[in-house]
N, C-alpha and C. Protein backbone atom coordinates (compact mmCIF):
# COMPACT_ATOMS: atom_id res chain seq x y z
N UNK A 1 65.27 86.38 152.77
CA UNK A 1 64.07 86.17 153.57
C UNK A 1 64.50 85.95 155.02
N UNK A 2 63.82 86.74 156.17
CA UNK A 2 64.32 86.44 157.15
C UNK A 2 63.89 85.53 157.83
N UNK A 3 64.65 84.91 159.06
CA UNK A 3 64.63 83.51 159.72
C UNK A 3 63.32 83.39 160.09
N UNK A 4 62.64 82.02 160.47
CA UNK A 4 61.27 81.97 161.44
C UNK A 4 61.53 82.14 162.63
N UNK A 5 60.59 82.83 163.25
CA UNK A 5 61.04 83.48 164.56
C UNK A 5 60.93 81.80 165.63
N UNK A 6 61.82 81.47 166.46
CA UNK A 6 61.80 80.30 167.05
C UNK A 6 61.14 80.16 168.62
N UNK A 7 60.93 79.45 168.72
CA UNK A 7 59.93 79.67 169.74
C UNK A 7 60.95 79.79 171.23
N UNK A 8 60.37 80.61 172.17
CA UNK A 8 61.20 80.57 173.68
C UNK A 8 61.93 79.30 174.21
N UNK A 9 62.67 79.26 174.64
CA UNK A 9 63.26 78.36 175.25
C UNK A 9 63.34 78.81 177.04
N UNK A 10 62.96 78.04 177.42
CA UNK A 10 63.16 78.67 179.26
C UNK A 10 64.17 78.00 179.74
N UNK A 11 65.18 78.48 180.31
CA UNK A 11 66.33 77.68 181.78
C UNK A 11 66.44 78.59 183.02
N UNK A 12 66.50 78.23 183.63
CA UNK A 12 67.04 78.30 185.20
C UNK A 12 68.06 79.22 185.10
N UNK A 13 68.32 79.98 186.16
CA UNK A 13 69.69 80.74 185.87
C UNK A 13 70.81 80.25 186.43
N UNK A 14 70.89 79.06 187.30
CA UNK A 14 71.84 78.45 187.15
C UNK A 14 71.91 77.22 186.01
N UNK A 15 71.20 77.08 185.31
CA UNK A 15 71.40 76.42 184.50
C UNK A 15 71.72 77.20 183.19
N UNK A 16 71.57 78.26 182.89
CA UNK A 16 71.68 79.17 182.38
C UNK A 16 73.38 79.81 182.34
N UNK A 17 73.72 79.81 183.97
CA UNK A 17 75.07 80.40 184.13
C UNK A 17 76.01 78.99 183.68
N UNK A 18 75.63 78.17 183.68
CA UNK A 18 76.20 77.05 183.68
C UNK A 18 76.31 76.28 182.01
N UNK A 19 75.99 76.80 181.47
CA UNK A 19 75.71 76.92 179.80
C UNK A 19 75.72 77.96 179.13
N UNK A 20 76.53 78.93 179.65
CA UNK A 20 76.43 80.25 179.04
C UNK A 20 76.55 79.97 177.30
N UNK A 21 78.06 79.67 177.04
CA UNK A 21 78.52 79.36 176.13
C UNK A 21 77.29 78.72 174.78
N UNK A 22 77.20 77.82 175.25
CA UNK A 22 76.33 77.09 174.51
C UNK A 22 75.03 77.55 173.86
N UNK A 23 74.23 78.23 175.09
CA UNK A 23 73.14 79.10 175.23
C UNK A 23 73.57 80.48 174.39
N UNK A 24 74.59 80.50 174.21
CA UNK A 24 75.09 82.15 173.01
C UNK A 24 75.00 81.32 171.74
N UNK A 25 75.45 79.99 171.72
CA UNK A 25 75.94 79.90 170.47
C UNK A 25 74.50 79.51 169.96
N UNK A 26 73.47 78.92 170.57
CA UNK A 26 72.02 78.50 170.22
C UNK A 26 71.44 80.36 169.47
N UNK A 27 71.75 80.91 170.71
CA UNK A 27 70.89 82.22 170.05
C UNK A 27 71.58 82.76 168.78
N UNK A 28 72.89 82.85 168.63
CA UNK A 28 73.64 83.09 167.67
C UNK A 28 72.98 82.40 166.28
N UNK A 29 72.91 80.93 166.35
CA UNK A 29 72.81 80.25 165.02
C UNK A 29 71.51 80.07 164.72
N UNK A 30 70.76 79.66 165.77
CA UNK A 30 69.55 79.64 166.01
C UNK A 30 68.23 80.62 165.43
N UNK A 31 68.44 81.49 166.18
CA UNK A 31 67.47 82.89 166.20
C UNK A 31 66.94 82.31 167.64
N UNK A 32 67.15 81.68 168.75
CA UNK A 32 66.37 81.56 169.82
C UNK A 32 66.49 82.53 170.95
N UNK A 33 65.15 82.33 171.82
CA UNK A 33 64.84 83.39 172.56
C UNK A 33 65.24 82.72 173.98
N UNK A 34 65.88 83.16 174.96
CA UNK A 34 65.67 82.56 176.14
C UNK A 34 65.46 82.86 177.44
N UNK A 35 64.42 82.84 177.83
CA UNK A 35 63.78 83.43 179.16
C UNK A 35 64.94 82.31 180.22
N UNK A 36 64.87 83.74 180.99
CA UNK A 36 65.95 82.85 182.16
C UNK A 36 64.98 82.95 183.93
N UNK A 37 64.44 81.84 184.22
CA UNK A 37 63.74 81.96 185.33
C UNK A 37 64.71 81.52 186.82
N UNK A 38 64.39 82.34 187.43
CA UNK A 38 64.62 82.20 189.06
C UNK A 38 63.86 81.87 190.17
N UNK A 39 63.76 80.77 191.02
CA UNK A 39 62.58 80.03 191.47
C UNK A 39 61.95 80.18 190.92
N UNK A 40 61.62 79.95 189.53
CA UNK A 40 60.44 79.21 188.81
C UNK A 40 59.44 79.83 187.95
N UNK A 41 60.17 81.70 188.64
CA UNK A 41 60.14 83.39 188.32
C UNK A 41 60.43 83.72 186.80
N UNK A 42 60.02 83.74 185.74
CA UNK A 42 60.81 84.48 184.94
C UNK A 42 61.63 85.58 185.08
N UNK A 43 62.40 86.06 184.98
CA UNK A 43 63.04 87.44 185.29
C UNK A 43 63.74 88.07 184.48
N UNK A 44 64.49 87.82 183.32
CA UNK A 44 65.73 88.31 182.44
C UNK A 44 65.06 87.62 180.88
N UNK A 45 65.94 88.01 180.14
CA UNK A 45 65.68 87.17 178.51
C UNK A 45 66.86 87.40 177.69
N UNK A 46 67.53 86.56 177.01
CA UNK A 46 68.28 86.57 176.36
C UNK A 46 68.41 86.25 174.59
N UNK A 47 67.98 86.85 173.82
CA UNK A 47 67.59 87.11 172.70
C UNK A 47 68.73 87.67 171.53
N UNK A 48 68.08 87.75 170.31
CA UNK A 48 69.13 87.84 169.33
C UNK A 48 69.60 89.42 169.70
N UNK A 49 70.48 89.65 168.91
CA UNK A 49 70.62 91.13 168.56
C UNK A 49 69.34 92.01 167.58
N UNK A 50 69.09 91.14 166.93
CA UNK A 50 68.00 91.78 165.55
C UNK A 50 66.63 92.10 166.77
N UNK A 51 66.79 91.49 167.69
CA UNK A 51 65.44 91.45 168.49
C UNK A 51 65.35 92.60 169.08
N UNK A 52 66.63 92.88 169.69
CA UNK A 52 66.87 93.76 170.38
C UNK A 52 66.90 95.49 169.67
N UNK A 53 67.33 95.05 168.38
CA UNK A 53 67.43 96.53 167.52
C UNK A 53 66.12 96.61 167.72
N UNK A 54 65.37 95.80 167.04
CA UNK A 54 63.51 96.00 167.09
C UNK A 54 62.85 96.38 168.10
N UNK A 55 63.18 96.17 169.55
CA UNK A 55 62.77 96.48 170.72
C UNK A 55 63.22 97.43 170.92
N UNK A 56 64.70 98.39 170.82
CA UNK A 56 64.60 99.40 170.85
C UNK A 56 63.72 100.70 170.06
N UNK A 57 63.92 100.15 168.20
CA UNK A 57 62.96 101.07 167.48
C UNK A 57 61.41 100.85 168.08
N UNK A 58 60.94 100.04 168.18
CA UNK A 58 59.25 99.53 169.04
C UNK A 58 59.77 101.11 170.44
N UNK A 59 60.21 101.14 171.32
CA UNK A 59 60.68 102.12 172.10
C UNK A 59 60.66 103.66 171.38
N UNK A 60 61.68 103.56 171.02
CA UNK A 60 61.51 105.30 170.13
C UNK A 60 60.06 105.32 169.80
N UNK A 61 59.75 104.34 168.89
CA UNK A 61 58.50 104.81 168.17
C UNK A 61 57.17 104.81 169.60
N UNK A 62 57.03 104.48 170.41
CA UNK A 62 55.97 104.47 171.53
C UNK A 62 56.32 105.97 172.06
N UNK A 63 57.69 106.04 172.30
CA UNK A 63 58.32 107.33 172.81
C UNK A 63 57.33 108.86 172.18
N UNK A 64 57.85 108.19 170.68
CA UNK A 64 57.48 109.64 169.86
C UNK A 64 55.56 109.52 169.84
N UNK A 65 54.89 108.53 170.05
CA UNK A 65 53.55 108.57 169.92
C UNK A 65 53.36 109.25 171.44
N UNK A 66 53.74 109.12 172.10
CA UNK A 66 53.31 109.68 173.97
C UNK A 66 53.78 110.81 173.86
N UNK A 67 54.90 111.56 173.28
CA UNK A 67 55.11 112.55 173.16
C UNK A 67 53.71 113.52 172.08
N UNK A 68 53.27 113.05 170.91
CA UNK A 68 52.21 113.62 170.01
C UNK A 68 50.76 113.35 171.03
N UNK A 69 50.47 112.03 171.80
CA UNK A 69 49.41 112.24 172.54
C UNK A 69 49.71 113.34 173.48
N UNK A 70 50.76 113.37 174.24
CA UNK A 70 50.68 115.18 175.09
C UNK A 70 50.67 116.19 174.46
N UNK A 71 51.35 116.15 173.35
CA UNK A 71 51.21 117.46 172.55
C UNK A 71 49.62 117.97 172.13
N UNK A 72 48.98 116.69 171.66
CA UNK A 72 47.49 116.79 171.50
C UNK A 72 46.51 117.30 172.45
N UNK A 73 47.19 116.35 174.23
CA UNK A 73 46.35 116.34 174.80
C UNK A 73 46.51 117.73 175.42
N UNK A 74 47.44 118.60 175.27
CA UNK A 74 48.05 119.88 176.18
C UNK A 74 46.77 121.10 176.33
N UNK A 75 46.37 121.41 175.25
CA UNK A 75 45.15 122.03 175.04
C UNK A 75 44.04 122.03 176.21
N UNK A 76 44.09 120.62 176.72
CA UNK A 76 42.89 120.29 177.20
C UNK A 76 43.59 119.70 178.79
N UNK A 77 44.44 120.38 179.08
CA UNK A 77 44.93 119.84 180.04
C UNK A 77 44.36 120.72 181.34
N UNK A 78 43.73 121.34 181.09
CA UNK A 78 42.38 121.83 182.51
C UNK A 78 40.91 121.48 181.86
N UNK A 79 40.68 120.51 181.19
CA UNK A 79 39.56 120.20 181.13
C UNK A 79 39.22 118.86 182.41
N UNK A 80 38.60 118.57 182.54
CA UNK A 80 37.89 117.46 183.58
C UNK A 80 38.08 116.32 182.67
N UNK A 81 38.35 115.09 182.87
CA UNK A 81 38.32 113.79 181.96
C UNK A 81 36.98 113.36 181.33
N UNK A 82 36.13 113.69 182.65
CA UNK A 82 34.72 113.56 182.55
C UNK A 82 34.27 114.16 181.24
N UNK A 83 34.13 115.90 181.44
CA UNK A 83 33.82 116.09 180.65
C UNK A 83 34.22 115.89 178.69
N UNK A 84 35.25 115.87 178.88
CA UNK A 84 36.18 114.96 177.16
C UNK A 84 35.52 114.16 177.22
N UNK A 85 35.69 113.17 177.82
CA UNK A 85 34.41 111.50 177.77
C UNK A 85 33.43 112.42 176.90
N UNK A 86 32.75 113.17 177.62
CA UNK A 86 30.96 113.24 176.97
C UNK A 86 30.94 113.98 176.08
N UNK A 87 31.70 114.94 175.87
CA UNK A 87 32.28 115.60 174.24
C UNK A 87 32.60 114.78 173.44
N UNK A 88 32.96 113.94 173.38
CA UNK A 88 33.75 112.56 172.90
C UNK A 88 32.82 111.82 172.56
N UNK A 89 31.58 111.44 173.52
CA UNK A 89 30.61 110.39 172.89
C UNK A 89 29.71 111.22 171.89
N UNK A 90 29.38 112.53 172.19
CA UNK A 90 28.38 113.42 171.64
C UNK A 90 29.03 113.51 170.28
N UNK A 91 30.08 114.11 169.90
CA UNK A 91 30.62 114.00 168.50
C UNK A 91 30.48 112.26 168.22
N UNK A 92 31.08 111.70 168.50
CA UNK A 92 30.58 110.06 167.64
C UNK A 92 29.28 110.34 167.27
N UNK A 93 28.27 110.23 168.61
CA UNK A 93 26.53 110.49 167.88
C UNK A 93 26.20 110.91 166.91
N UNK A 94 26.75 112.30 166.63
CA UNK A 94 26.51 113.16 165.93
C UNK A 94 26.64 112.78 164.57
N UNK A 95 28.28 112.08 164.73
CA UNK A 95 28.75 111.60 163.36
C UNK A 95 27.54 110.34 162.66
N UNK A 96 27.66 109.27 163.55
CA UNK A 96 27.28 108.39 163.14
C UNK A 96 25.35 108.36 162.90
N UNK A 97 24.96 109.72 163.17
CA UNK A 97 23.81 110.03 163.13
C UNK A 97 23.94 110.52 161.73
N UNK A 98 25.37 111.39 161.37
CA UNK A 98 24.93 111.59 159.96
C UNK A 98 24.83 110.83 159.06
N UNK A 99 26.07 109.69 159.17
CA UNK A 99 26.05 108.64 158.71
C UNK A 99 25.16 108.32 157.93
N UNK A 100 23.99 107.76 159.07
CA UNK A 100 22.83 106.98 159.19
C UNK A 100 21.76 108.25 158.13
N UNK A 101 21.75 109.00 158.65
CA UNK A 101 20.58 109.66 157.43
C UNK A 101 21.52 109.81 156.00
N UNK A 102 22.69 109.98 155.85
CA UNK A 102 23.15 109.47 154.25
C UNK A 102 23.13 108.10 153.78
N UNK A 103 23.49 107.15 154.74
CA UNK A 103 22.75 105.72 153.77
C UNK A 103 21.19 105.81 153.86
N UNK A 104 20.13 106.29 154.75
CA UNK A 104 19.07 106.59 154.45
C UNK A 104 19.01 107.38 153.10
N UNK A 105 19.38 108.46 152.76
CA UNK A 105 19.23 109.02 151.62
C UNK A 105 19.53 108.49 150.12
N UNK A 106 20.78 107.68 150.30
CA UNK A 106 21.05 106.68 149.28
C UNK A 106 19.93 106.11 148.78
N UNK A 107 19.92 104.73 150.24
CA UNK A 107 18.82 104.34 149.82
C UNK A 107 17.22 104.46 148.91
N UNK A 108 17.29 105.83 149.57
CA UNK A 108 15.48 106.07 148.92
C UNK A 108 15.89 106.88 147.72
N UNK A 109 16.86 107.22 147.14
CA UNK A 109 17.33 107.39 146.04
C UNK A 109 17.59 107.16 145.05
N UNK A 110 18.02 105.70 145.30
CA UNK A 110 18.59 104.34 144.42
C UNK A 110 17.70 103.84 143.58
């Protein structure tokens, strides 16, 4: 069963540079996360390895979905946005108009 994910820990980055050691061995044994702020800035994070595999696959996989939305969207890539919008709402209508007269029909059926 894997670990509970532990909650952030924030330091300073000189407090940070100044505890390196320690701050590895926390994330190491730990599972902790640690945001490293600069004036007061978040800026960096220092996290497990397992986090990091996951953040990369989370990456590929966004990668390969933006790649299938262009592939989708390529077709329509001289259409107006506008007009998709209102093609777009008109099919919902349509649908949910049929919808609506098949639970009507149920109904008076039943």
């Amino acid at each position: 069963m894997p670990k509970s994910v532990k909650p952030n820990k924030t330091m300073s980055a000189s407090n940070a540079r100044q505890h390196f050691a320690g701050m590895v061995n926390e994330i190491v044994q730990e599972g902790t996360r640690v945001v490293i702020e600069k004036n007061g800035a978040p800026v960096a994070a220092v996290v497990p390895m397992i986090d990091l595999i996951r953040l990369r696959s989370l990456d590929e996989r966004n990668r390969e979905l933006l790649d299938t939305l262009a592939w989708i969207g390529e077709p329509f890539r001289d259409v107006p946005p506008e007009e998709v919008e209102a093609e777009t709402a008109r099919i919902l209508a349509e649908i949910r108009e049929e919808r609506r007269l098949a639970r009507e029909h149920v109904a008076t059926n039943s």
